[in-house]
PDB file of N, CA and C in Angstrom:
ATOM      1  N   UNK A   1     220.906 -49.935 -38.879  1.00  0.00           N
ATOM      2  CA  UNK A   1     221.003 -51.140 -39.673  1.00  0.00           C
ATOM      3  C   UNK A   1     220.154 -50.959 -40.933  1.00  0.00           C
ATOM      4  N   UNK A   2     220.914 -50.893 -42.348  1.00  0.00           N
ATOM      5  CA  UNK A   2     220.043 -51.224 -43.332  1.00  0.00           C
ATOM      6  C   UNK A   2     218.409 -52.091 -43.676  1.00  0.00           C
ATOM      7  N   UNK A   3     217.576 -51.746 -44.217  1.00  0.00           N
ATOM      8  CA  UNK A   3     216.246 -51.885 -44.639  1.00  0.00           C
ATOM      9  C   UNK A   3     216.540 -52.915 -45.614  1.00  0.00           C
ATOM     10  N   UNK A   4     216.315 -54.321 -45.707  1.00  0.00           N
ATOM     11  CA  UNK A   4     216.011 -54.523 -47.211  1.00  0.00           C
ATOM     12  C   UNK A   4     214.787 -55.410 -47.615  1.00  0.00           C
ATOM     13  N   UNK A   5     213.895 -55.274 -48.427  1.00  0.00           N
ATOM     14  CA  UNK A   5     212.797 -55.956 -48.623  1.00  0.00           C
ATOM     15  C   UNK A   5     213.222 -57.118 -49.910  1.00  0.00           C
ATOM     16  N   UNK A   6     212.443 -58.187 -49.257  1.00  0.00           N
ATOM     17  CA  UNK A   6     212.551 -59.661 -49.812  1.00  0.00           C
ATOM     18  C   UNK A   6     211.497 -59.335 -51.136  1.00  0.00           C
ATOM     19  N   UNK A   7     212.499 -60.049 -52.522  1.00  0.00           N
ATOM     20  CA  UNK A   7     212.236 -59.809 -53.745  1.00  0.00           C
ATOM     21  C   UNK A   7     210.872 -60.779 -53.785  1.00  0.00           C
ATOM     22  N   UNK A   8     209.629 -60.458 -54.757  1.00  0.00           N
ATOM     23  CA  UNK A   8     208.963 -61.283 -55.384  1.00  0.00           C
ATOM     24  C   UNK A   8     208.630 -60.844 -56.712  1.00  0.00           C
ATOM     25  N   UNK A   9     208.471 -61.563 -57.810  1.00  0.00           N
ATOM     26  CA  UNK A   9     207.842 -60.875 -59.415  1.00  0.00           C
ATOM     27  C   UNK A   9     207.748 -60.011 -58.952  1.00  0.00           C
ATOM     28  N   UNK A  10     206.315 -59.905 -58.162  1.00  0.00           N
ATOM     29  CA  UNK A  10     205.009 -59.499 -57.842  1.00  0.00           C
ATOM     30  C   UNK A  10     204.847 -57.833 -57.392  1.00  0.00           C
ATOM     31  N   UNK A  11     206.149 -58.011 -56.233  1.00  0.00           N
ATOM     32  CA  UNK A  11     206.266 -56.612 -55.569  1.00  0.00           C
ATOM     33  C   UNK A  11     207.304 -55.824 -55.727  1.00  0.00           C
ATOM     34  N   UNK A  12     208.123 -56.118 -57.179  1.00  0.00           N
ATOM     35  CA  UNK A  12     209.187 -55.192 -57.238  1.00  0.00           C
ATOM     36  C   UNK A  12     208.976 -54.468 -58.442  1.00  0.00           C
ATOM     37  N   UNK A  13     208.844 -53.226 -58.817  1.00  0.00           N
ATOM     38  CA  UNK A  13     208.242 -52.673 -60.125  1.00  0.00           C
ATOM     39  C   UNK A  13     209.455 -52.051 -60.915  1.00  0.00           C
ATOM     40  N   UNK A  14     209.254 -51.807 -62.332  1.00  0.00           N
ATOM     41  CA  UNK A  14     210.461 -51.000 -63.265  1.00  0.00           C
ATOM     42  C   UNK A  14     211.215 -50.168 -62.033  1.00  0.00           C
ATOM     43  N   UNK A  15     212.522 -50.155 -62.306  1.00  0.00           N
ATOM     44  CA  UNK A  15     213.629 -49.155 -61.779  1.00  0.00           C
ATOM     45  C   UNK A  15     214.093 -49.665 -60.313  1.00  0.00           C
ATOM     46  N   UNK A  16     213.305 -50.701 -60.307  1.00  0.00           N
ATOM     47  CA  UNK A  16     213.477 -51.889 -58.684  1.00  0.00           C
ATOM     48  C   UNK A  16     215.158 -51.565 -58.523  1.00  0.00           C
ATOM     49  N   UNK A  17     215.899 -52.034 -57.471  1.00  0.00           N
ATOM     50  CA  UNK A  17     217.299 -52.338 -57.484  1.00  0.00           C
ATOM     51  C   UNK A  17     216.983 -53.721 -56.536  1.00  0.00           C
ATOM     52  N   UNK A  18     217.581 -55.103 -57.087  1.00  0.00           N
ATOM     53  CA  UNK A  18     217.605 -56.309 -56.792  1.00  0.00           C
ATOM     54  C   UNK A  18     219.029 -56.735 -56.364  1.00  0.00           C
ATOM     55  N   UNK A  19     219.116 -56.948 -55.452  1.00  0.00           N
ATOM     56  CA  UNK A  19     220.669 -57.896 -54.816  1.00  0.00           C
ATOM     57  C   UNK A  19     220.137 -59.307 -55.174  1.00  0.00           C
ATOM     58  N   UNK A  20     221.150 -60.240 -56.011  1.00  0.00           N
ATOM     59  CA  UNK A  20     220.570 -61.409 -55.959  1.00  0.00           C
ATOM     60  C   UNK A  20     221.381 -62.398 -55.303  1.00  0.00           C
ATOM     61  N   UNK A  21     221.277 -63.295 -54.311  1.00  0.00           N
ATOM     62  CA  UNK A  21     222.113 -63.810 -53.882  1.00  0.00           C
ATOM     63  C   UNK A  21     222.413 -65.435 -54.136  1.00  0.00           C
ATOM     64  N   UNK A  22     223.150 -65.970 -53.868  1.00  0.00           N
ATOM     65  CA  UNK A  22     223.427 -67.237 -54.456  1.00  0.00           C
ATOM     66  C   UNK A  22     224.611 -67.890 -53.681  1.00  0.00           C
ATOM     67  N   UNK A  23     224.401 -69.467 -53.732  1.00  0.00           N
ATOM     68  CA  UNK A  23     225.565 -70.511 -53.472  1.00  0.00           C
ATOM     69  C   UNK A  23     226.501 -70.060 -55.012  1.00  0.00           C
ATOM     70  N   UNK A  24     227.868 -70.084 -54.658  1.00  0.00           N
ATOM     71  CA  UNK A  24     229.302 -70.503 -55.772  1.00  0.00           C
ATOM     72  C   UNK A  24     230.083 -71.336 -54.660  1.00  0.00           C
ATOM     73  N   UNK A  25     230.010 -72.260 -54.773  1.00  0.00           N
ATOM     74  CA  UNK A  25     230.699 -73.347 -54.154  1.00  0.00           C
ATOM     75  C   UNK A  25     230.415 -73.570 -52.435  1.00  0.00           C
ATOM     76  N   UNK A  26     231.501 -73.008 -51.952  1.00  0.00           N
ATOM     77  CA  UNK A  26     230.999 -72.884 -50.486  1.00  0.00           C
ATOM     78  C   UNK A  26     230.674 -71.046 -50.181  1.00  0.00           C
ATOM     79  N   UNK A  27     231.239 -70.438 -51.159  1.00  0.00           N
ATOM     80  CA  UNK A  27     230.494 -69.205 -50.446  1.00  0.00           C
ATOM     81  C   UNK A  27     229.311 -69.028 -50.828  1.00  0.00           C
ATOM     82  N   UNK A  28     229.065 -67.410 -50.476  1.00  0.00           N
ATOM     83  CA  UNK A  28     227.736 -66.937 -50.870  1.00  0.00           C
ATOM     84  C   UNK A  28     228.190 -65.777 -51.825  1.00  0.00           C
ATOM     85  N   UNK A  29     227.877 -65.642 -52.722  1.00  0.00           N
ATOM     86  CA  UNK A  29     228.116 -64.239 -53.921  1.00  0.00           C
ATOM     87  C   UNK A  29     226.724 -64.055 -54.493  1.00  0.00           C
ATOM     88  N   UNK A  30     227.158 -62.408 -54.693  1.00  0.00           N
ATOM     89  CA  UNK A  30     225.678 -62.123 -55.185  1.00  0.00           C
ATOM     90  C   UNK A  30     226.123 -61.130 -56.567  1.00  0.00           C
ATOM     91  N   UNK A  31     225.015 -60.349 -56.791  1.00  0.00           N
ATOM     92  CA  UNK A  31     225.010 -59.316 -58.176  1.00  0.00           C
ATOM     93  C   UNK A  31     224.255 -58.505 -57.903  1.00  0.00           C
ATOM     94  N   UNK A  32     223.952 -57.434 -59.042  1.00  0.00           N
ATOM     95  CA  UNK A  32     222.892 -56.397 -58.405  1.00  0.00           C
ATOM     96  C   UNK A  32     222.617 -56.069 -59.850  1.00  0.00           C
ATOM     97  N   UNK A  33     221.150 -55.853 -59.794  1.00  0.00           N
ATOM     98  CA  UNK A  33     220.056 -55.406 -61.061  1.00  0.00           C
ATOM     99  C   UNK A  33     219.428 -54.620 -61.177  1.00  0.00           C
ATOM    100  N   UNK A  34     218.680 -54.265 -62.232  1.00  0.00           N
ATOM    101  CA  UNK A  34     217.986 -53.067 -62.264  1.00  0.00           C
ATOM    102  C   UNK A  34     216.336 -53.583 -63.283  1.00  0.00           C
ATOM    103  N   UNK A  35     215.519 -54.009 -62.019  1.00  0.00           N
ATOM    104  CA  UNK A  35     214.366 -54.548 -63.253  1.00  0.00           C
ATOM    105  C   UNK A  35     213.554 -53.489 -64.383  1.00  0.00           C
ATOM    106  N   UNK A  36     214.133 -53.608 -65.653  1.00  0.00           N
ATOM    107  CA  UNK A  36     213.778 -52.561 -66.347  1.00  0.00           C
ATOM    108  C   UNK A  36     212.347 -53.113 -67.033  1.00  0.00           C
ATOM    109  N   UNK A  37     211.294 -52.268 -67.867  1.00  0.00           N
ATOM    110  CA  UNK A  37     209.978 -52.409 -68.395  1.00  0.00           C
ATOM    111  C   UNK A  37     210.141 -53.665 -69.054  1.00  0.00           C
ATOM    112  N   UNK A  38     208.956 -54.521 -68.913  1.00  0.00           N
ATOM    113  CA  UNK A  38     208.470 -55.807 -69.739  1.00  0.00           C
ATOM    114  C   UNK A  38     208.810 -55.724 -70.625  1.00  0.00           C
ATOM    115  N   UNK A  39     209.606 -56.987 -71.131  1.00  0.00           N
ATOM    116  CA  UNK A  39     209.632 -56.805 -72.858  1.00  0.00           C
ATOM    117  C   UNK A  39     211.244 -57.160 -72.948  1.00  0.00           C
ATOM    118  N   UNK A  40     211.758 -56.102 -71.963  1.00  0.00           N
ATOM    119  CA  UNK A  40     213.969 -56.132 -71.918  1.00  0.00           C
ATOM    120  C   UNK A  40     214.541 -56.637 -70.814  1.00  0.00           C
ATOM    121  N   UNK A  41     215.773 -56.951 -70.775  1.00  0.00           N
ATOM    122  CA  UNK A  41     216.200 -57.438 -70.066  1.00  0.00           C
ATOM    123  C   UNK A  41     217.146 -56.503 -68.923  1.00  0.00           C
ATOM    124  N   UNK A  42     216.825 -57.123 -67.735  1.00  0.00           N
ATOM    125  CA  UNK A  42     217.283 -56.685 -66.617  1.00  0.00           C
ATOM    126  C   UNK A  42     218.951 -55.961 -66.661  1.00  0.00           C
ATOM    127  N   UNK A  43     219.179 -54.608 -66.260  1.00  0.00           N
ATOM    128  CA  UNK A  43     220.536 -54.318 -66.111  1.00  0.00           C
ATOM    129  C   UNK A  43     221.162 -54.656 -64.973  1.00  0.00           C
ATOM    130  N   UNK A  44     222.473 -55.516 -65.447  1.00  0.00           N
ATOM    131  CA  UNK A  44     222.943 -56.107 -64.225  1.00  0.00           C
ATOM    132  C   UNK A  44     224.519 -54.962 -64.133  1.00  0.00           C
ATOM    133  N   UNK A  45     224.649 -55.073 -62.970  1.00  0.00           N
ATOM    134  CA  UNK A  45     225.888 -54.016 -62.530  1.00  0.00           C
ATOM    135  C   UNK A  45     226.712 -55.244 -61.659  1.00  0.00           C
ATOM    136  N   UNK A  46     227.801 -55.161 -62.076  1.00  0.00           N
ATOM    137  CA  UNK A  46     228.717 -54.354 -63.073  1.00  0.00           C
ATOM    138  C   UNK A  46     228.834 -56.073 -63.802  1.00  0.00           C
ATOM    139  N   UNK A  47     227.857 -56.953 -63.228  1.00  0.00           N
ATOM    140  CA  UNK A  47     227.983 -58.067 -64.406  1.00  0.00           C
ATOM    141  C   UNK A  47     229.062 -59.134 -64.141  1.00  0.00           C
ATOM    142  N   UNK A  48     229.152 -59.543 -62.815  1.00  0.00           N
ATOM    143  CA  UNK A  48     230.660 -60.160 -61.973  1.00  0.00           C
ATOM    144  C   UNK A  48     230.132 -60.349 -60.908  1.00  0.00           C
ATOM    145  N   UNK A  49     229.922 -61.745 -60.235  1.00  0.00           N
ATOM    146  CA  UNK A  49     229.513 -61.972 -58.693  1.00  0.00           C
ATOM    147  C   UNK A  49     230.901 -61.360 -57.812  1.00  0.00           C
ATOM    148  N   UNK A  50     229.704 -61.173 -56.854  1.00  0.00           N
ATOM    149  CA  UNK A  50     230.906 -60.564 -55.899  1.00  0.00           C
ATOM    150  C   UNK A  50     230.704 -60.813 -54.119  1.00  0.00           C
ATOM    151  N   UNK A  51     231.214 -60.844 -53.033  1.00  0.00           N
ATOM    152  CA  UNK A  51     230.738 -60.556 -52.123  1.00  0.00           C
ATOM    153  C   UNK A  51     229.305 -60.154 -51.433  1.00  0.00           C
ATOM    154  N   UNK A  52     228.545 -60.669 -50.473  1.00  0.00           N
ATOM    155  CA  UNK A  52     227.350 -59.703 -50.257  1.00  0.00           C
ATOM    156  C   UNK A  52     227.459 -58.666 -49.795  1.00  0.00           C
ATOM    157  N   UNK A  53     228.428 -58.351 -49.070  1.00  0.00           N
ATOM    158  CA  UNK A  53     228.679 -56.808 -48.736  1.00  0.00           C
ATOM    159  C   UNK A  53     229.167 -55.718 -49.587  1.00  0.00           C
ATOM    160  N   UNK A  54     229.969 -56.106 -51.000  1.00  0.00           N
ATOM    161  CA  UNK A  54     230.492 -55.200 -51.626  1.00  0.00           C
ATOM    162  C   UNK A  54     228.903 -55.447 -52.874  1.00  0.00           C
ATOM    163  N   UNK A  55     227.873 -56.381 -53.190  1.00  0.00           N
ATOM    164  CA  UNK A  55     226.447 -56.200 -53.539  1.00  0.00           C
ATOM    165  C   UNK A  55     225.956 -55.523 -53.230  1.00  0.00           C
ATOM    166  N   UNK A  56     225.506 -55.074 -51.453  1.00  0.00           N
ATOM    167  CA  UNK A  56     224.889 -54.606 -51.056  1.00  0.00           C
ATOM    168  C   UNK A  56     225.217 -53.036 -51.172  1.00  0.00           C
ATOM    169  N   UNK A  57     226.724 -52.758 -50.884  1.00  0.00           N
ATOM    170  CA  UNK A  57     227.360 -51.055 -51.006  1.00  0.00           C
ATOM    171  C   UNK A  57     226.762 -50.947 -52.114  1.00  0.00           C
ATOM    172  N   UNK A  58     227.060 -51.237 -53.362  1.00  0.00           N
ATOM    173  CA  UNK A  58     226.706 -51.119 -54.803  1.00  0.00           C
ATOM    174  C   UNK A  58     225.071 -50.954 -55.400  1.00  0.00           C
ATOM    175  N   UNK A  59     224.572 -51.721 -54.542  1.00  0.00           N
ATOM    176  CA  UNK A  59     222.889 -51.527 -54.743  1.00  0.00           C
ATOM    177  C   UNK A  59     222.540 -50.149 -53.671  1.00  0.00           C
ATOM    178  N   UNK A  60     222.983 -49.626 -52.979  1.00  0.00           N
ATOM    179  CA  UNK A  60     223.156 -48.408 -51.730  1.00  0.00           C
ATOM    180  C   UNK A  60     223.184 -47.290 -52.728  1.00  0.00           C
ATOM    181  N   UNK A  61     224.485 -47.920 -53.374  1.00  0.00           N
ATOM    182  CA  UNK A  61     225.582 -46.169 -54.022  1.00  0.00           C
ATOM    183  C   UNK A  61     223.817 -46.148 -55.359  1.00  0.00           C
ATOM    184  N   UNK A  62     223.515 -46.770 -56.391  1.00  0.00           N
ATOM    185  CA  UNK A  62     222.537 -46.887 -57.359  1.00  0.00           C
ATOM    186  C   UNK A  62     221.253 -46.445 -56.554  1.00  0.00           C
ATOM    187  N   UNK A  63     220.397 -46.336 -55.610  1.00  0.00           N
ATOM    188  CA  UNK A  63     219.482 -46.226 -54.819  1.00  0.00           C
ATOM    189  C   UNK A  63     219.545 -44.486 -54.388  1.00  0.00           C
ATOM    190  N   UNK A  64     220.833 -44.245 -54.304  1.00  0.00           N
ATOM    191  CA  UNK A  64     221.502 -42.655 -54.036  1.00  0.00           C
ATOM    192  C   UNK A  64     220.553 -41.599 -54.085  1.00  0.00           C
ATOM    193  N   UNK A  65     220.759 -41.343 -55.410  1.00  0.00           N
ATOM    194  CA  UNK A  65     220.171 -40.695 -56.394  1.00  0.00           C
ATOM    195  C   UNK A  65     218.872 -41.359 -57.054  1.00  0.00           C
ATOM    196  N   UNK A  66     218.083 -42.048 -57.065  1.00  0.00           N
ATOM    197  CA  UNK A  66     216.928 -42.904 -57.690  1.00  0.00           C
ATOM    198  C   UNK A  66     215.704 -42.351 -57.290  1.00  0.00           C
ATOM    199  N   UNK A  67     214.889 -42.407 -57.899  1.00  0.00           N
ATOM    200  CA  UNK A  67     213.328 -42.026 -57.567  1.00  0.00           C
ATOM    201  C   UNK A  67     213.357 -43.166 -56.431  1.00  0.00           C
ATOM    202  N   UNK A  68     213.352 -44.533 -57.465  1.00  0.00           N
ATOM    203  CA  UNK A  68     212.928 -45.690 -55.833  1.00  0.00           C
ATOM    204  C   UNK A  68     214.361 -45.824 -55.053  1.00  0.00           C
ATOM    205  N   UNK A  69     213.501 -45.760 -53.732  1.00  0.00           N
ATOM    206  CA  UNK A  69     214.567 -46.307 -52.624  1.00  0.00           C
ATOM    207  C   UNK A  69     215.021 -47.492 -52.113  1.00  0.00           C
ATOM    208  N   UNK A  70     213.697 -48.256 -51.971  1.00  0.00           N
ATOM    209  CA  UNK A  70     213.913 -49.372 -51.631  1.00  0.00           C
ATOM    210  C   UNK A  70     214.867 -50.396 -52.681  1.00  0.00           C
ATOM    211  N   UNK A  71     215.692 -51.419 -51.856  1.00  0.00           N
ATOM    212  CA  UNK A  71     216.508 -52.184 -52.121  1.00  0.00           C
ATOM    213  C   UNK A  71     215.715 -53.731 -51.882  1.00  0.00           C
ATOM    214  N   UNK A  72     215.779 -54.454 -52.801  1.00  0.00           N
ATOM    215  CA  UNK A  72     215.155 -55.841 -52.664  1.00  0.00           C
ATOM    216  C   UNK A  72     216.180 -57.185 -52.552  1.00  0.00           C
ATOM    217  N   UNK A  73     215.951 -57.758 -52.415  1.00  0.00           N
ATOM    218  CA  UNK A  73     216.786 -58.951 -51.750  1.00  0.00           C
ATOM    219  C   UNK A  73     216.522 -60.698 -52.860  1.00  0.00           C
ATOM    220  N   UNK A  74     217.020 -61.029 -53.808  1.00  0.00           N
ATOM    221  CA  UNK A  74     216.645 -62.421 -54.110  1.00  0.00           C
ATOM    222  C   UNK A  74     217.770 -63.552 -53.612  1.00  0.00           C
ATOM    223  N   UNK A  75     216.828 -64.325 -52.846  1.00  0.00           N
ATOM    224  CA  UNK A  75     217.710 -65.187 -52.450  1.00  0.00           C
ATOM    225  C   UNK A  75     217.545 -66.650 -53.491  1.00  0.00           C
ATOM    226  N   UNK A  76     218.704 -67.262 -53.519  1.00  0.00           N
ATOM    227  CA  UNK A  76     218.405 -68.515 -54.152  1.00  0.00           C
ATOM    228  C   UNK A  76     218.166 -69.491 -53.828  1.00  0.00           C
ATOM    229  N   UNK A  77     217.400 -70.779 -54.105  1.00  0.00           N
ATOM    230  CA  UNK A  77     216.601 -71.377 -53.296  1.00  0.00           C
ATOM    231  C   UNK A  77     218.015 -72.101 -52.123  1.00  0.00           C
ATOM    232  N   UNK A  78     217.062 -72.167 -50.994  1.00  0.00           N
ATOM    233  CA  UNK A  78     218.254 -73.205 -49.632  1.00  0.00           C
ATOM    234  C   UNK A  78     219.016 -71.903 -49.128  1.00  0.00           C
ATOM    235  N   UNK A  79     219.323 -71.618 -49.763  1.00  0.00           N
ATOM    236  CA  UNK A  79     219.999 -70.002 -49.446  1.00  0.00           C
ATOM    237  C   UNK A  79     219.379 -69.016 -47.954  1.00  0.00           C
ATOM    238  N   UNK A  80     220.053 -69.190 -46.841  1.00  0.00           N
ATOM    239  CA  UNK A  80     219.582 -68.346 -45.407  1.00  0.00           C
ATOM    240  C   UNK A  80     220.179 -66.978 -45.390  1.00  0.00           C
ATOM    241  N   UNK A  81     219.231 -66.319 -45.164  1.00  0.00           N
ATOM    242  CA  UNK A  81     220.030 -64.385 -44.799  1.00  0.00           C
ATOM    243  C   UNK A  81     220.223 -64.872 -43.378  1.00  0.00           C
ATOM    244  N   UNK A  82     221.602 -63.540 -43.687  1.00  0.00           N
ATOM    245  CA  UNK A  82     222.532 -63.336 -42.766  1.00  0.00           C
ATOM    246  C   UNK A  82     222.055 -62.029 -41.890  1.00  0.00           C
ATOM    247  N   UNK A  83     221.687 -62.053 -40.442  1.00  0.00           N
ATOM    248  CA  UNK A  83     221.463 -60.941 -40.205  1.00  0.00           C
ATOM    249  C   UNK A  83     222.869 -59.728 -39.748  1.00  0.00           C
ATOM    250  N   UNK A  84     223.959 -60.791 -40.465  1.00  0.00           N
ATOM    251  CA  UNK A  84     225.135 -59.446 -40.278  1.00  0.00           C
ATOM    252  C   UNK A  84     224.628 -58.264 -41.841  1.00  0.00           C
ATOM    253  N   UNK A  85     223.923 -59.184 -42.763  1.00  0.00           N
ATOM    254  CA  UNK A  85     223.745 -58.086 -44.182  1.00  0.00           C
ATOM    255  C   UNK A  85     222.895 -56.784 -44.005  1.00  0.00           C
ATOM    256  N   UNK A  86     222.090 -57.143 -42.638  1.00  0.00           N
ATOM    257  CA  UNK A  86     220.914 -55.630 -42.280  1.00  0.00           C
ATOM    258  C   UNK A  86     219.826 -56.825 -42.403  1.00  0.00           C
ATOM    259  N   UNK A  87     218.575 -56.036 -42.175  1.00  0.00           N
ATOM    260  CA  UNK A  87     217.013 -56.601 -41.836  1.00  0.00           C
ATOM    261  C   UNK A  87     216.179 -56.843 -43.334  1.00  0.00           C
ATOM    262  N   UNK A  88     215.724 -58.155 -43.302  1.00  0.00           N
ATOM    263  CA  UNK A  88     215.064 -58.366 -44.623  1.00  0.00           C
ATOM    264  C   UNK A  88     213.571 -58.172 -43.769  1.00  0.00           C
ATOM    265  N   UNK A  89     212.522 -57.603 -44.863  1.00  0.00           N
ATOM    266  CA  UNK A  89     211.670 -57.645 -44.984  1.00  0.00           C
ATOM    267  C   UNK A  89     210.490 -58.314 -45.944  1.00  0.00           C
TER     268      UNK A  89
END
């Protein structure tokens, strides 16, 4: 079962990969980011909510190849993880 650690400012540094998740009506859709150095703005992939499972592949496939491994998790507020998505930390 996938690893994923729960986002804060605090503990996610440049080159982070962020799943962000969110209410759109009655589902749940998310996105995936890339927190780049103070100052610019975050790269979002591919820039289109989508599913949490096709978020999560996508923040996986970017993590691949990356110095950092870890995958972080933002949930939006009221918003409950699913433990079908893997283990938040």
């Amino acid at each position: 079962m996938q690893i994923y650690r729960a986002f804060t400012p605090d503990n996610a540094i440049t080159g982070s990969i962020v799943v962000r998740l969110y209410h759109s009506g009655h589902k749940v859709r998310g996105y995936v980011r890339k927190i780049m150095p103070p100052g610019t703005d975050d790269a979002i992939f591919p820039g289109e909510e989508m599913a949490p499972e096709a978020a999560f592949r996508l923040a996986r496939d970017h993590v691949r190849n990356a110095e950092l491994k870890s995958i972080y998790v933002e949930l939006a507020e009221g918003l409950q993880w699913n433990n079908a998505w893997g283990v938040l930390v």
